[in-house]
C-alpha atoms as a PDB file:
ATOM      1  CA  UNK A   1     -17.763  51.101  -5.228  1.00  0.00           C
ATOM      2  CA  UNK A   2     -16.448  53.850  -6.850  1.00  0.00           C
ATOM      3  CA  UNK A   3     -13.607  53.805  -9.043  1.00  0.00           C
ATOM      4  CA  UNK A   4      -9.773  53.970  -7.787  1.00  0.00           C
ATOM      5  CA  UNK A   5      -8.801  57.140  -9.454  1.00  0.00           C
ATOM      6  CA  UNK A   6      -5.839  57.595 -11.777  1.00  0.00           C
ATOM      7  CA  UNK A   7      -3.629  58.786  -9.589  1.00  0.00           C
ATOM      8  CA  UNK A   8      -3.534  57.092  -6.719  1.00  0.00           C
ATOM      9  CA  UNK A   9      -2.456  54.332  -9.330  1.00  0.00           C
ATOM     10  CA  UNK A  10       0.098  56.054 -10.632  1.00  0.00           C
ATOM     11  CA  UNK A  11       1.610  57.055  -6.778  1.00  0.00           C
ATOM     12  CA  UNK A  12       1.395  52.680  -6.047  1.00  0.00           C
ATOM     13  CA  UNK A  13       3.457  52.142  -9.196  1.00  0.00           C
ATOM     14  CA  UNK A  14       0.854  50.104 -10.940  1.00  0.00           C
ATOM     15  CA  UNK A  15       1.876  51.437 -14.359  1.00  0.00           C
ATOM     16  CA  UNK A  16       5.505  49.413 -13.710  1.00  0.00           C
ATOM     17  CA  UNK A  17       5.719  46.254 -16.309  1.00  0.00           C
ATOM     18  CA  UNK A  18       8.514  43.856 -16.696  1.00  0.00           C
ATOM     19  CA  UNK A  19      10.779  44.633 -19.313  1.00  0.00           C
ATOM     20  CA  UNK A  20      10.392  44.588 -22.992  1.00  0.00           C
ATOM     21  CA  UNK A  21      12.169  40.969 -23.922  1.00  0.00           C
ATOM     22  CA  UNK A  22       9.621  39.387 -21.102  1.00  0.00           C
ATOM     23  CA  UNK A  23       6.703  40.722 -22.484  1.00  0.00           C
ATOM     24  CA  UNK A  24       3.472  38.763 -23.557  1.00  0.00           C
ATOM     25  CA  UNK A  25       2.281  39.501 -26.433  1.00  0.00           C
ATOM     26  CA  UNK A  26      -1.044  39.026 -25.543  1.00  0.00           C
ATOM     27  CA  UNK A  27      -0.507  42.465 -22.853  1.00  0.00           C
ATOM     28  CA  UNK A  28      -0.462  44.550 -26.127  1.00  0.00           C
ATOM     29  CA  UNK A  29      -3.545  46.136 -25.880  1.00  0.00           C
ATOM     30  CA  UNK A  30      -2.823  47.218 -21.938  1.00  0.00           C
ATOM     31  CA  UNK A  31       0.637  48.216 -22.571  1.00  0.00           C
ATOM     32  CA  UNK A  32       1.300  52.532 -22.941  1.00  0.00           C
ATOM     33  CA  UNK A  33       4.335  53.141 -24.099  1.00  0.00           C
ATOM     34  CA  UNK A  34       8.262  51.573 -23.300  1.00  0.00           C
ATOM     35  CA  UNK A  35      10.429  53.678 -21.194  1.00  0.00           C
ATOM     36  CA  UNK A  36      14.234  52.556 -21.028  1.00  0.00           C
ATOM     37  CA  UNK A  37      12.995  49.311 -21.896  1.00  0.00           C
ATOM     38  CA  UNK A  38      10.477  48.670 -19.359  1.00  0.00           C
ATOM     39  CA  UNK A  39       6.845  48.158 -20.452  1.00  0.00           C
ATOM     40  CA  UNK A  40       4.399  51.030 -18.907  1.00  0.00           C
ATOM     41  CA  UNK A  41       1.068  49.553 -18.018  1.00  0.00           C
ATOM     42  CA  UNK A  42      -2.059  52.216 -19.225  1.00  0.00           C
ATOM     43  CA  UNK A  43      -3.867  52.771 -16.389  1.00  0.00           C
ATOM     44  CA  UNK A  44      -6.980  54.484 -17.603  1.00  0.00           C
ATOM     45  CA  UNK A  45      -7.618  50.519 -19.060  1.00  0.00           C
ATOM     46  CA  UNK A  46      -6.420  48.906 -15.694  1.00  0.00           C
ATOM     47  CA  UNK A  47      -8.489  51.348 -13.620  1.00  0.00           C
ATOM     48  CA  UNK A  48     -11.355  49.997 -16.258  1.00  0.00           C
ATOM     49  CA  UNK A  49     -10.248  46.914 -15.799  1.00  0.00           C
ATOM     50  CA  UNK A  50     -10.477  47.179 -11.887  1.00  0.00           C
ATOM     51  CA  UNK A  51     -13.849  48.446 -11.765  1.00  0.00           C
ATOM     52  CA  UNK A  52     -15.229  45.384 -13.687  1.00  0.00           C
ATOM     53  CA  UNK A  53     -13.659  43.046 -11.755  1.00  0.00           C
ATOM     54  CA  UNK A  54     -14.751  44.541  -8.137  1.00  0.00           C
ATOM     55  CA  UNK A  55     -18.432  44.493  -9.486  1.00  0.00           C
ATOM     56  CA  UNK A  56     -18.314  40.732 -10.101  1.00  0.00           C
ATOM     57  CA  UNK A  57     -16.418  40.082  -6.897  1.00  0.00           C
ATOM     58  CA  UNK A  58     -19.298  42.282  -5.240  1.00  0.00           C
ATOM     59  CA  UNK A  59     -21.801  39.834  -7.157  1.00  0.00           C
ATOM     60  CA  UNK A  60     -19.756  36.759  -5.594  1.00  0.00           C
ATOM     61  CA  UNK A  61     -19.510  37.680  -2.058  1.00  0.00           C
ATOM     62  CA  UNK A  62     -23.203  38.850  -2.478  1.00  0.00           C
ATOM     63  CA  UNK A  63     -24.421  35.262  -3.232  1.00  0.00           C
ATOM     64  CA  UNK A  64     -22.643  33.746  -0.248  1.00  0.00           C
ATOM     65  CA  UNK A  65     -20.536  31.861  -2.209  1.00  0.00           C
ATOM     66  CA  UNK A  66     -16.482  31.640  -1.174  1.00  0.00           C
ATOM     67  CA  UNK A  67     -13.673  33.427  -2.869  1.00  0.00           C
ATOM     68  CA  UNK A  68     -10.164  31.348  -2.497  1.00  0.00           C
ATOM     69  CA  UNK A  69      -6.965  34.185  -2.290  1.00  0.00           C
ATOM     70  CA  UNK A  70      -3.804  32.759  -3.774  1.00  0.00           C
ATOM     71  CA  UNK A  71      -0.290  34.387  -3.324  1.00  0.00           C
ATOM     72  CA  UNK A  72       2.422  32.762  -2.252  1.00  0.00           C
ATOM     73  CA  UNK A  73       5.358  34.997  -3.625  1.00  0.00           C
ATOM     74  CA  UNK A  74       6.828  37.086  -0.878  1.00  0.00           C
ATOM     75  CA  UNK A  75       5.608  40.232  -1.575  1.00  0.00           C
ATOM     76  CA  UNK A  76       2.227  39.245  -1.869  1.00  0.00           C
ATOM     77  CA  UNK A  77       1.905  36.685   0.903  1.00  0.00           C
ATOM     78  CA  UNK A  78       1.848  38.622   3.728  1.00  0.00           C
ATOM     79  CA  UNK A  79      -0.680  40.905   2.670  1.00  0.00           C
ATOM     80  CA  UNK A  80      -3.009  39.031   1.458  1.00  0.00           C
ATOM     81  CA  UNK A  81      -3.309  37.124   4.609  1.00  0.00           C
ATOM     82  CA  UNK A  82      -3.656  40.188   6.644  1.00  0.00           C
ATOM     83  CA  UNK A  83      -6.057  40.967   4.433  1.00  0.00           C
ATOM     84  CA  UNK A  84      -8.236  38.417   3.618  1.00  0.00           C
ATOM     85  CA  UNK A  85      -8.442  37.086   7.169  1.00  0.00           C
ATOM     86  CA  UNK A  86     -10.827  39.430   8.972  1.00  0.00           C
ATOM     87  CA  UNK A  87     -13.100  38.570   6.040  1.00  0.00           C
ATOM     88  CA  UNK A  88     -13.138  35.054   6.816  1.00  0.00           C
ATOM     89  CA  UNK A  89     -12.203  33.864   3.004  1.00  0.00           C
ATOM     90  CA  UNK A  90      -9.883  31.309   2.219  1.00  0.00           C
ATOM     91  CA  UNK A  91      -6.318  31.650   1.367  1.00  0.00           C
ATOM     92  CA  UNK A  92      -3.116  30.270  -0.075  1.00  0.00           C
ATOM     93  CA  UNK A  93       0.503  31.882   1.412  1.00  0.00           C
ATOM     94  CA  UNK A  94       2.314  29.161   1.729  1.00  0.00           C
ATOM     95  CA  UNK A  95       2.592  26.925  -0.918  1.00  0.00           C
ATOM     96  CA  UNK A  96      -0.218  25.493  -3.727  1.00  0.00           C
ATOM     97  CA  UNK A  97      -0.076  21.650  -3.077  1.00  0.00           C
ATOM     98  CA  UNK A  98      -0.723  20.294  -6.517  1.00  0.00           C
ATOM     99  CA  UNK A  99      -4.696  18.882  -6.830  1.00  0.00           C
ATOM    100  CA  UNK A 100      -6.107  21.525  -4.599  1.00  0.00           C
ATOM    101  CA  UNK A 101      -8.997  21.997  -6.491  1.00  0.00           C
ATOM    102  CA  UNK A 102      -8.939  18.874  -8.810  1.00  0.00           C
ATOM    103  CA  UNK A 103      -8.271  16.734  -6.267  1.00  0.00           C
ATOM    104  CA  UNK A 104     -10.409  18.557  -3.458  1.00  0.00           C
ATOM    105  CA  UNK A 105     -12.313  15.721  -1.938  1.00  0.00           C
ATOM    106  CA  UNK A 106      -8.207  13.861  -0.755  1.00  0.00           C
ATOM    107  CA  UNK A 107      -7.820  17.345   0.644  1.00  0.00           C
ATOM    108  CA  UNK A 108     -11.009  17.471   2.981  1.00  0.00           C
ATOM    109  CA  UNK A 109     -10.225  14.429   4.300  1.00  0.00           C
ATOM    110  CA  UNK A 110      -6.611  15.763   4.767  1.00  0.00           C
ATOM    111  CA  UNK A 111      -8.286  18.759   6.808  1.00  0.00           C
ATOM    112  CA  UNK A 112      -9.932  16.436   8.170  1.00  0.00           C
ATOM    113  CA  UNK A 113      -7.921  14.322   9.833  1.00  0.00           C
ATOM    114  CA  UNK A 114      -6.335  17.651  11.473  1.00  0.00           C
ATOM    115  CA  UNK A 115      -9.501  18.024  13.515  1.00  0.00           C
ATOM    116  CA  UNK A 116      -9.228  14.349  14.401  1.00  0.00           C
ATOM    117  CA  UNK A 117      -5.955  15.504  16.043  1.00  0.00           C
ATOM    118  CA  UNK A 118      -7.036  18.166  17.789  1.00  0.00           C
ATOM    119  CA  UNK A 119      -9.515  15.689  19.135  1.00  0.00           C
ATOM    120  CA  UNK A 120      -6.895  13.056  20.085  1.00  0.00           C
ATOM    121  CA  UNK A 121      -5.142  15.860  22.488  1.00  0.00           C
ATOM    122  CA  UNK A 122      -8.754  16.703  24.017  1.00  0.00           C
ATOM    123  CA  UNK A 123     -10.021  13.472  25.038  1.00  0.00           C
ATOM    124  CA  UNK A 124      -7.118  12.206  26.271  1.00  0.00           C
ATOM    125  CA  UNK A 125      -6.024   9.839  23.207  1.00  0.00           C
ATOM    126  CA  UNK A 126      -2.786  11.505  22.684  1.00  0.00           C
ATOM    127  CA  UNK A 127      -1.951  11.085  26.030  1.00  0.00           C
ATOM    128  CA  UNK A 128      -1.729   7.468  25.908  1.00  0.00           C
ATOM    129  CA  UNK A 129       0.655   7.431  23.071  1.00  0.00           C
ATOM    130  CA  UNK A 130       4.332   6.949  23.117  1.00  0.00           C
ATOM    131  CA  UNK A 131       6.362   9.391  23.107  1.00  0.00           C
ATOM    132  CA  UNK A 132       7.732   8.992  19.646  1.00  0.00           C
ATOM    133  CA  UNK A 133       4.325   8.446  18.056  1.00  0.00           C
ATOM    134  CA  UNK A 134       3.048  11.892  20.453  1.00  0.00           C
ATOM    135  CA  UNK A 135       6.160  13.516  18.207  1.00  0.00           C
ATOM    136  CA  UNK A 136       5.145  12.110  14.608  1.00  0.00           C
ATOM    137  CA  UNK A 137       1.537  13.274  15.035  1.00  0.00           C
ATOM    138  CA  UNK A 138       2.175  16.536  16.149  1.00  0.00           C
ATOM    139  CA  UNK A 139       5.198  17.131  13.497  1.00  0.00           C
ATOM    140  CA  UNK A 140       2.043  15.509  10.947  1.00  0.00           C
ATOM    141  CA  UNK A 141      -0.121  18.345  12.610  1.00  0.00           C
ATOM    142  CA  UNK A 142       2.274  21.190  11.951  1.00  0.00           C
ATOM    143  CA  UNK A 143       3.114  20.437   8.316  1.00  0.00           C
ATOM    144  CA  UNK A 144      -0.364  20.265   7.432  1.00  0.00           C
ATOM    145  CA  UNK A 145      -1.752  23.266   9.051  1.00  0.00           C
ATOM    146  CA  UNK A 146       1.208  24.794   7.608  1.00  0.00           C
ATOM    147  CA  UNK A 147      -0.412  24.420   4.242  1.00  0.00           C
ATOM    148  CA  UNK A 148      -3.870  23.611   4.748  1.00  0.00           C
ATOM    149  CA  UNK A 149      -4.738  25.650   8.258  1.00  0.00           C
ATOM    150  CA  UNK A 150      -5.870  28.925   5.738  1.00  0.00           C
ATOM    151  CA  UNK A 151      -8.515  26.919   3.767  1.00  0.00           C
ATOM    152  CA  UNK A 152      -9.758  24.574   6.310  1.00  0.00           C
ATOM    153  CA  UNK A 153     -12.985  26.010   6.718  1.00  0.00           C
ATOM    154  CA  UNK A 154     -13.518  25.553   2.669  1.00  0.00           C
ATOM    155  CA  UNK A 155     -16.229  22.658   2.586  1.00  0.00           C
ATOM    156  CA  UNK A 156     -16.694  23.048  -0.929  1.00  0.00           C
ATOM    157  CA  UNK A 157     -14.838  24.346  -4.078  1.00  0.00           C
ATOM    158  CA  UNK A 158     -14.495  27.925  -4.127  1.00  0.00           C
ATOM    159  CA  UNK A 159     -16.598  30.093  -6.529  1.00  0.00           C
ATOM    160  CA  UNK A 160     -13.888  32.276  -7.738  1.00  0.00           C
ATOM    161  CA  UNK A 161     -10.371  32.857  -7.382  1.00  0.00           C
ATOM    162  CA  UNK A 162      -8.063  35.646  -7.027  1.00  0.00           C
ATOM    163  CA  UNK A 163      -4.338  34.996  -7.810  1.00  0.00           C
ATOM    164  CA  UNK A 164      -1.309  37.257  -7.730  1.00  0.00           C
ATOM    165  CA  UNK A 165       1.065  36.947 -10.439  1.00  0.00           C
ATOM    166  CA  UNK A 166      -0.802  34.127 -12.636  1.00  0.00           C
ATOM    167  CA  UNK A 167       2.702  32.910 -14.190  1.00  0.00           C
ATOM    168  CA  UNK A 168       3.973  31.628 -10.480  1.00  0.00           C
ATOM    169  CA  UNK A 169       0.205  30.211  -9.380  1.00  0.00           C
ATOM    170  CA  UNK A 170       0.309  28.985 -13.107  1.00  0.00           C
ATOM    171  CA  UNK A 171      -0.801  25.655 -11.216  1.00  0.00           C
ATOM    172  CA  UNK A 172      -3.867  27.466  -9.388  1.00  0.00           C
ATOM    173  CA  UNK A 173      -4.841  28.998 -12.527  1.00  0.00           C
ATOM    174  CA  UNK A 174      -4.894  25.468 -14.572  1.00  0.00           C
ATOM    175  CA  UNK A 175      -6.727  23.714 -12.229  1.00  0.00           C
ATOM    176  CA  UNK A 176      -9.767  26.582 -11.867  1.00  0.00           C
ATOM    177  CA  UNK A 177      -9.736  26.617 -15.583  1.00  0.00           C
ATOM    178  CA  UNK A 178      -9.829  23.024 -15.605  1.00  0.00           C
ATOM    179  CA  UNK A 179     -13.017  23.193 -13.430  1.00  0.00           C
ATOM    180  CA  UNK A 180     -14.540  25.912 -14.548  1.00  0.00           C
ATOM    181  CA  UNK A 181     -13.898  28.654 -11.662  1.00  0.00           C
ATOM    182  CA  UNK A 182     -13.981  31.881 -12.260  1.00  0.00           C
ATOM    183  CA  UNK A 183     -10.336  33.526 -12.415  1.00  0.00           C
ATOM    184  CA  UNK A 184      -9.497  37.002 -11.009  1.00  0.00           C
ATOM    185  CA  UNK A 185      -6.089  38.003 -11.286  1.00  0.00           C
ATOM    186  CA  UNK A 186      -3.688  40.612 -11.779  1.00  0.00           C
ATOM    187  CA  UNK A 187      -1.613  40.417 -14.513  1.00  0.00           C
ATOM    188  CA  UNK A 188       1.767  41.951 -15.308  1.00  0.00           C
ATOM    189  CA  UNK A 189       3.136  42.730 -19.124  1.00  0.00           C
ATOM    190  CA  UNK A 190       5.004  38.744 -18.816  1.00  0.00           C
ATOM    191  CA  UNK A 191       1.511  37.586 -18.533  1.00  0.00           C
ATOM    192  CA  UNK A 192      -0.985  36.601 -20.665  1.00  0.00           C
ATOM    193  CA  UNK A 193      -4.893  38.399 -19.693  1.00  0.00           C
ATOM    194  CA  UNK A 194      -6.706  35.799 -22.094  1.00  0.00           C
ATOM    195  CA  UNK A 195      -6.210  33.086 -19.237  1.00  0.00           C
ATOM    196  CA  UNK A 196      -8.147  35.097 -16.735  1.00  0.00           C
ATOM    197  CA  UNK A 197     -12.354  35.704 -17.021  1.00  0.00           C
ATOM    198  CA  UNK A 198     -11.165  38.971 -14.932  1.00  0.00           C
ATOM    199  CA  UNK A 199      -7.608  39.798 -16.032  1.00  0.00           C
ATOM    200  CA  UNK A 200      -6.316  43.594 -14.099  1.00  0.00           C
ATOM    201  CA  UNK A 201      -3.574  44.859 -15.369  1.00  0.00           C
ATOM    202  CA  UNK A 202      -0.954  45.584 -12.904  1.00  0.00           C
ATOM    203  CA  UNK A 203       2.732  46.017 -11.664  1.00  0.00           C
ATOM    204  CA  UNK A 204       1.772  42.529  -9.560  1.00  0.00           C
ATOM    205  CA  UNK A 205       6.173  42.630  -7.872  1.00  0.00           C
ATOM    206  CA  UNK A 206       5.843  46.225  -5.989  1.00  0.00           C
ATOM    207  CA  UNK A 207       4.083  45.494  -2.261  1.00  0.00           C
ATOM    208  CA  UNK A 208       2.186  48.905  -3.080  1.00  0.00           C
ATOM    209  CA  UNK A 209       0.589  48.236  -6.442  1.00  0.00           C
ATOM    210  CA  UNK A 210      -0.468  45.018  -4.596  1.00  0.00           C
ATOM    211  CA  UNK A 211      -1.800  46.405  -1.644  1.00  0.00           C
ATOM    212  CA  UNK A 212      -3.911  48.299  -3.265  1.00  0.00           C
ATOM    213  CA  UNK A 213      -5.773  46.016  -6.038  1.00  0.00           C
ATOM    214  CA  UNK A 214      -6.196  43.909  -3.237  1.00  0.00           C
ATOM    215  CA  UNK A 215      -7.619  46.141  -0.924  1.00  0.00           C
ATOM    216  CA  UNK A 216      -9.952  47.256  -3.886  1.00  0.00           C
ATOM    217  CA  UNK A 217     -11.219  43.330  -4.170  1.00  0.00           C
ATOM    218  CA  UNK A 218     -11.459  42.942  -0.236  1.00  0.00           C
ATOM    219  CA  UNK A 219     -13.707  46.207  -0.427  1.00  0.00           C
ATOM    220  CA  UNK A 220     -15.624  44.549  -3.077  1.00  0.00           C
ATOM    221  CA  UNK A 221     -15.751  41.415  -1.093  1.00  0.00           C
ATOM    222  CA  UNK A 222     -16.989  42.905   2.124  1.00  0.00           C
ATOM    223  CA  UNK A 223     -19.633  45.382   0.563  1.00  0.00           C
ATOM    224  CA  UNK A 224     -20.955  41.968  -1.317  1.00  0.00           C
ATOM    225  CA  UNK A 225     -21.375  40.556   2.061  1.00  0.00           C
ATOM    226  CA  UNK A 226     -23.054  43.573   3.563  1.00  0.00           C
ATOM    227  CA  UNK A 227     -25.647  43.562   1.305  1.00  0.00           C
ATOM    228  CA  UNK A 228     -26.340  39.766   1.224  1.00  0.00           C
ATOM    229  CA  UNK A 229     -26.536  40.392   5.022  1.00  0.00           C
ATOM    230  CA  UNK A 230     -29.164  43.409   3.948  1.00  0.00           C
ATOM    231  CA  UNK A 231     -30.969  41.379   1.604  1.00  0.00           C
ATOM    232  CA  UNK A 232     -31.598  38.027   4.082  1.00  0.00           C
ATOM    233  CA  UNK A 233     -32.938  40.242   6.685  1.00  0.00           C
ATOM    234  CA  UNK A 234     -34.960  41.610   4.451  1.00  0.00           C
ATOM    235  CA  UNK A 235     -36.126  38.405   3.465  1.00  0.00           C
ATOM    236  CA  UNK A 236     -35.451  39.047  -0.437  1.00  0.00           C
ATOM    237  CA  UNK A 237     -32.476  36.516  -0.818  1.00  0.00           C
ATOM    238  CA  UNK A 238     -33.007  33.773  -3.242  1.00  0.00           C
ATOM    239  CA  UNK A 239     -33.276  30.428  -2.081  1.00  0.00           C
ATOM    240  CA  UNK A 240     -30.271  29.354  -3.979  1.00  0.00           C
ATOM    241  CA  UNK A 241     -28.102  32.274  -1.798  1.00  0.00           C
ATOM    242  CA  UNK A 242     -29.872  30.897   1.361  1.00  0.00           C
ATOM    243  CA  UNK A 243     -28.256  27.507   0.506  1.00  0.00           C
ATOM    244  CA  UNK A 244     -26.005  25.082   3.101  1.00  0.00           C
ATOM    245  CA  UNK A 245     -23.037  25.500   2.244  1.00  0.00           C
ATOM    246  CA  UNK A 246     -22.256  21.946   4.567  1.00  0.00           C
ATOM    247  CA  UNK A 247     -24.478  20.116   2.752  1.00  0.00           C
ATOM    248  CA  UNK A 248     -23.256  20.554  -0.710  1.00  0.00           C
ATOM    249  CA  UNK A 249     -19.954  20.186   0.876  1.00  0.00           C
ATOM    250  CA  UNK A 250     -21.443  16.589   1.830  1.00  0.00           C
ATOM    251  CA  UNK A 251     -23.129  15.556  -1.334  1.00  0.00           C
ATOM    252  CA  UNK A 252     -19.851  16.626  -3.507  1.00  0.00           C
ATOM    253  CA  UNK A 253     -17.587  14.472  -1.091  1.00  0.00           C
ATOM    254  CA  UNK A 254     -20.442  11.434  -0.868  1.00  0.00           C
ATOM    255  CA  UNK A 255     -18.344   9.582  -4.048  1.00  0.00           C
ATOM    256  CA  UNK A 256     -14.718  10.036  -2.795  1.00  0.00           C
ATOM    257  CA  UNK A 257     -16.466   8.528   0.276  1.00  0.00           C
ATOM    258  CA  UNK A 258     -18.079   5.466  -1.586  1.00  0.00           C
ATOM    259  CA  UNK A 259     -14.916   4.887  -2.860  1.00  0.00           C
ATOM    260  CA  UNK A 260     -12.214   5.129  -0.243  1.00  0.00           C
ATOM    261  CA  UNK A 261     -14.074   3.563   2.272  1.00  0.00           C
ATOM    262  CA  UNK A 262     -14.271  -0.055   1.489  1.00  0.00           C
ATOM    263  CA  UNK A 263     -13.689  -2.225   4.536  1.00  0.00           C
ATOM    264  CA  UNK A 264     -10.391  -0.327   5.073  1.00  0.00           C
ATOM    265  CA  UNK A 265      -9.656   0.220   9.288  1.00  0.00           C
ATOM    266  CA  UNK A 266     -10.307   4.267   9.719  1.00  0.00           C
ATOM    267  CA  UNK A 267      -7.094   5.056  10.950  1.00  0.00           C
ATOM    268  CA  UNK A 268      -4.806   3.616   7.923  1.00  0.00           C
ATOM    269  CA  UNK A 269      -7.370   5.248   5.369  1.00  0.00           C
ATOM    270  CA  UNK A 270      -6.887   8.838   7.084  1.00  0.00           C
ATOM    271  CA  UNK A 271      -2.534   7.949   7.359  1.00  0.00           C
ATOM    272  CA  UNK A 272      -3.027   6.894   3.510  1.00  0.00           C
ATOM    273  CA  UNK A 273      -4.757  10.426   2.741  1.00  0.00           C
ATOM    274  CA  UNK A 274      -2.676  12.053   4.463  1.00  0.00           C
ATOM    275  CA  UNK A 275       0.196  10.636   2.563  1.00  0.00           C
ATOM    276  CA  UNK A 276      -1.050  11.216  -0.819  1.00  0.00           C
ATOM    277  CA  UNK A 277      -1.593  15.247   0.056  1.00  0.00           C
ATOM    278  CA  UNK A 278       2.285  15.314   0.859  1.00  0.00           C
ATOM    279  CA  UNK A 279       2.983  13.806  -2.228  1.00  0.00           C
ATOM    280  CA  UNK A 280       0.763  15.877  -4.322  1.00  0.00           C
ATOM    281  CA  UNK A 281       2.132  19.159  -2.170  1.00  0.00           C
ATOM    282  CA  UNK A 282       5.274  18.031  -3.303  1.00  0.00           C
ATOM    283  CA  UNK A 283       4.872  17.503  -7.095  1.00  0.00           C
ATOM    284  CA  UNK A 284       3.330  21.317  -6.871  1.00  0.00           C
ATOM    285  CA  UNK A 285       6.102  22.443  -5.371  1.00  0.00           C
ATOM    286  CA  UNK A 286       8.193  20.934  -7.822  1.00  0.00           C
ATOM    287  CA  UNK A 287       6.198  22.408 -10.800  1.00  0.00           C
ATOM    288  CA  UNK A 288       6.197  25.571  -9.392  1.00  0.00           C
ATOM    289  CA  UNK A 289       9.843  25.919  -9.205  1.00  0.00           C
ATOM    290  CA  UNK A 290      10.356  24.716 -12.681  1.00  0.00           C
END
């Protein structure tokens, strides 16, 4: 992919930093000059910094492994789900419900239990239900695909993450750390790079300067995929590429499983699941906004 030149940088407003008394220190070496005491981002380093990272999102997509978009401030949201959903990837718009990733087998079984719905109305189960409990399901249904509908097809932990504005997902970007996933992010002159494996400094508030780093890493993303596509027809993908991704999926979840399913009825274990995503939604949510 060739490199996003200079200008077309400069016309998105990617060079726009916060100003001076939000700064992070650690930005110092991205950081041009100050202009009416707003930090300007150098963009010979961030289009550097841009080419790097779209190589090793290339490399990701290329061994069939899933990237997990996160961007839930306003400005961001909306794109990245236009975005990122033609390409089949993951996402997070809505909100980060706290143990995402930590706590990721409690949230399959949450996603989970949204198919068993879905089954319910099909065979004829809901039907039979009072009205009132018809109501509380489906109000059950909507909250949850609210916030877990964009990652439902995840069946194992992502391999990488890309995160607008790391100081609002600072709860994302803790938990990948935590677990060892591979961060990509863009990072604005109040953040600080040395959290991220693939920091890109960037104006990460303007829709533009958004747009296009993001359309950058989808380009990466999708060329990745054409060539894994290339390389199984040719027959010269590596068995580890050529993996299931459902069957790690199974063997990561097989503990949670041995754990939570002692003797309990199926129906009060999925409720209890169910209950503890809220809760752990909520105590996100709460972080976040602190």
């Amino acid at each position: 992919m060739a490199r996003i030149e200079f200008d077309t940088l400069l016309e998105a407003g990617v060079h726009f930093g916060h100003l001076r008394r939000k700064w992070n220190p650690n930005m110092a070496p991205y950081i041009f000059a100050e202009k009416k005491g707003i930090h300007i981002i150098d963009l010979n380093k961030t289009a550097v910094k841009l080419e790097e990272a779209t190589n090793a999102m290339r490399q990701v997509a290329r061994s069939g492994k899933k990237v997990l978009f996160v961007a839930t401030k306003k400005q961001a949201k909306d794109i990245v789900a236009n975005k990122v959903k033609p390409t089949g990837m993951p996402f997070v718009t809505e909100r980060w419900s706290g143990g995402m990733l930590t706590n990721f087998g409690t949230i399959r079984r949450a996603i989970k239990k949204m198919s068993n719905i879905d089954r319910m109305k099909v065979d004829g189960t809901f039907d039979n239900m009072s009205k009132r409990e018809r109501l509380q399901v489906s109000r059950q249904r909507e909250k949850m695909e609210k916030n877990l509908g964009s990652i439902a097809d995840l069946t194992r932990l992502p391999s990488a993450l890309f995160i607008v504005d790391i100081v609002k997902e600072h709860i994302a970007l803790a938990e990948a750390r935590k677990l060892g996933i591979p961060t990509f992010a863009m990072v604005d002159t109040n953040s600080d790079p040395s959290l991220v494996d693939f920091p890109i400094p960037a104006n990460d508030d303007a829709t533009k300067s958004i747009e296009l780093v993001v359309d950058a890493m989808i380009a990466a993303l999708q060329e990745g995929l054409e060539e894994r596509k290339r390389d199984k027809d040719s027959g010269t993908a590596t068995p580890d590429e050529e993996g299931d991704d459902e069957h790690e999926a199974s063997a990561k979840e097989k503990p949670a499983r041995k754990k939570g399913a002692r003797k309990a009825d199926a129906g009060d274990a999925a409720e209890t699941e169910a209950e503890v995503v809220d809760h752990a939604g909520d105590e996100g949510e709460a972080a976040t906004e602190a």
